[in-house]
Protein backbone atom coordinates (compact mmCIF):
# COMPACT_ATOMS: atom_id res chain seq x y z
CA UNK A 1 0.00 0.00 0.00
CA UNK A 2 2.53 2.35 0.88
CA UNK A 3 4.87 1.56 -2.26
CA UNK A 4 1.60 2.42 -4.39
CA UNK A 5 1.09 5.44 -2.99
CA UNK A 6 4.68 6.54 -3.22
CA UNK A 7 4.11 5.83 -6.79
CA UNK A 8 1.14 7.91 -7.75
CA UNK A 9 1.36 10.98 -5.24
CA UNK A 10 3.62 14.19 -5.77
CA UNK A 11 6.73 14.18 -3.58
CA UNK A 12 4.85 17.35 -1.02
CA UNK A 13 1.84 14.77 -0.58
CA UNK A 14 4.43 11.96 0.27
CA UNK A 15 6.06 14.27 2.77
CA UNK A 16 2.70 14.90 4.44
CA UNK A 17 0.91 11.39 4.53
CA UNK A 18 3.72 8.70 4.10
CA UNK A 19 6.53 9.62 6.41
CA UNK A 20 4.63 7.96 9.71
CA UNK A 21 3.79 5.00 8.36
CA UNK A 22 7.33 4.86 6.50
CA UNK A 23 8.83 5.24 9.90
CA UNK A 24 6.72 2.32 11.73
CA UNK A 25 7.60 0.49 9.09
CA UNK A 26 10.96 0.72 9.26
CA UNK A 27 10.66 0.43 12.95
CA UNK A 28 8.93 -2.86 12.59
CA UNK A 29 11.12 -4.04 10.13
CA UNK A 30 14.24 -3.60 11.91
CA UNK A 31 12.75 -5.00 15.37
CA UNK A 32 11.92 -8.46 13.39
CA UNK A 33 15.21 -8.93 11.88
CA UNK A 34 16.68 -8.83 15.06
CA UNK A 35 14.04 -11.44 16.58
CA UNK A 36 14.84 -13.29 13.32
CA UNK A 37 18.56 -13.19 13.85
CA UNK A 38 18.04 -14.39 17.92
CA UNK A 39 15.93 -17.33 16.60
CA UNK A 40 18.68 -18.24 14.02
CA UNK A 41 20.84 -18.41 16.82
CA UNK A 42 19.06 -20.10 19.04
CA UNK A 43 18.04 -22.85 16.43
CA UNK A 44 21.80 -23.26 15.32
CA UNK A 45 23.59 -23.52 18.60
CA UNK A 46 26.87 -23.76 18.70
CA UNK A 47 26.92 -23.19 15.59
CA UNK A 48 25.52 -19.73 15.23
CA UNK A 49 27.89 -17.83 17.24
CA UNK A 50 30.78 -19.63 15.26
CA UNK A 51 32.63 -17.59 12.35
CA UNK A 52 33.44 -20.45 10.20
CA UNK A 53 31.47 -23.51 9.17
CA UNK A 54 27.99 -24.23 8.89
CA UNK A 55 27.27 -21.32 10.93
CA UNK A 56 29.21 -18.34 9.68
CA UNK A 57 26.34 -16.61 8.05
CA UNK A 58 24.11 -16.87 11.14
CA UNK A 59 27.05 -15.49 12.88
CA UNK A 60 27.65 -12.88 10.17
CA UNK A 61 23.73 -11.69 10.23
CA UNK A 62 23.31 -11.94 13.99
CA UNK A 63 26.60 -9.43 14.10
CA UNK A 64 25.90 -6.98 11.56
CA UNK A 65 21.51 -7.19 11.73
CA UNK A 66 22.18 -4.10 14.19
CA UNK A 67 23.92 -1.62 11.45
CA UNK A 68 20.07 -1.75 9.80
CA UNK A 69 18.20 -0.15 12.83
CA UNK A 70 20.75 2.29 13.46
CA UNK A 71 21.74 3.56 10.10
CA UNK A 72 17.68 3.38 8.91
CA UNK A 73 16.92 5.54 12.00
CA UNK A 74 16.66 4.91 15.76
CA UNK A 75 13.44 3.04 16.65
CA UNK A 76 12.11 5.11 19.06
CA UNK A 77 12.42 8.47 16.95
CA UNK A 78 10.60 6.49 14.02
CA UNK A 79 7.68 5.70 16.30
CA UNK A 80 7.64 8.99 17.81
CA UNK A 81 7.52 10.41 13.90
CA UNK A 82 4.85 7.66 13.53
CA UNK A 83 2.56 8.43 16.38
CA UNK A 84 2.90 12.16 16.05
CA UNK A 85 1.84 11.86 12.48
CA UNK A 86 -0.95 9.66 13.32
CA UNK A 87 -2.38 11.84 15.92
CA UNK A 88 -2.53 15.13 13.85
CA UNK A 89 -4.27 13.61 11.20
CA UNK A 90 -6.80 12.78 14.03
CA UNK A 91 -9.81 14.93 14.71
CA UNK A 92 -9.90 17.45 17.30
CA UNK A 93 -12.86 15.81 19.61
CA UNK A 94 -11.22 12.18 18.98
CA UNK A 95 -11.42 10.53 22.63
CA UNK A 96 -7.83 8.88 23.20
């Protein structure tokens, strides 16, 4: 949905509408690749946590998954952006 609309509204629309839910997105996203990158982990033992051998790319994601959240954006300012976005767009007599 979001993709869609970044494809068919003018960039000062975007701005307006689409940078909340951008943001929880990206918060969302980042949160389950580390869960992902735990489980791996977790499934692979040993193994996971080892730089060569079966599990060197567990090892590899579960040490770099980290670089994603903080060069997208720290979570907590993307939900903030997300919230605040969501509650303007709210009307005035909305009961929270």
């Amino acid at each position: 949905n979001v993709t869609y609309q970044m494809n068919n509204m003018d960039y000062k629309t975007q701005s307006n509408l689409l940078a909340g839910p951008i943001g929880l997105l990206k918060m969302y996203i980042t949160q389950s690749s580390q869960d992902t990158a735990r489980d791996a982990v977790q499934i692979f033992g040993g193994r996971g946590i080892t730089k060569t051998g079966m599990g060197r790319f567990i090892e590899h994601y579960h040490r770099t998954v980290t670089y994603d959240s903080i060069l997208g954006g720290a979570e907590d300012v993307l939900g903030d952006l997300g919230v605040r976005q969501a509650i303007r767009s709210m009307p005035k007599n909305a009961r929270l």
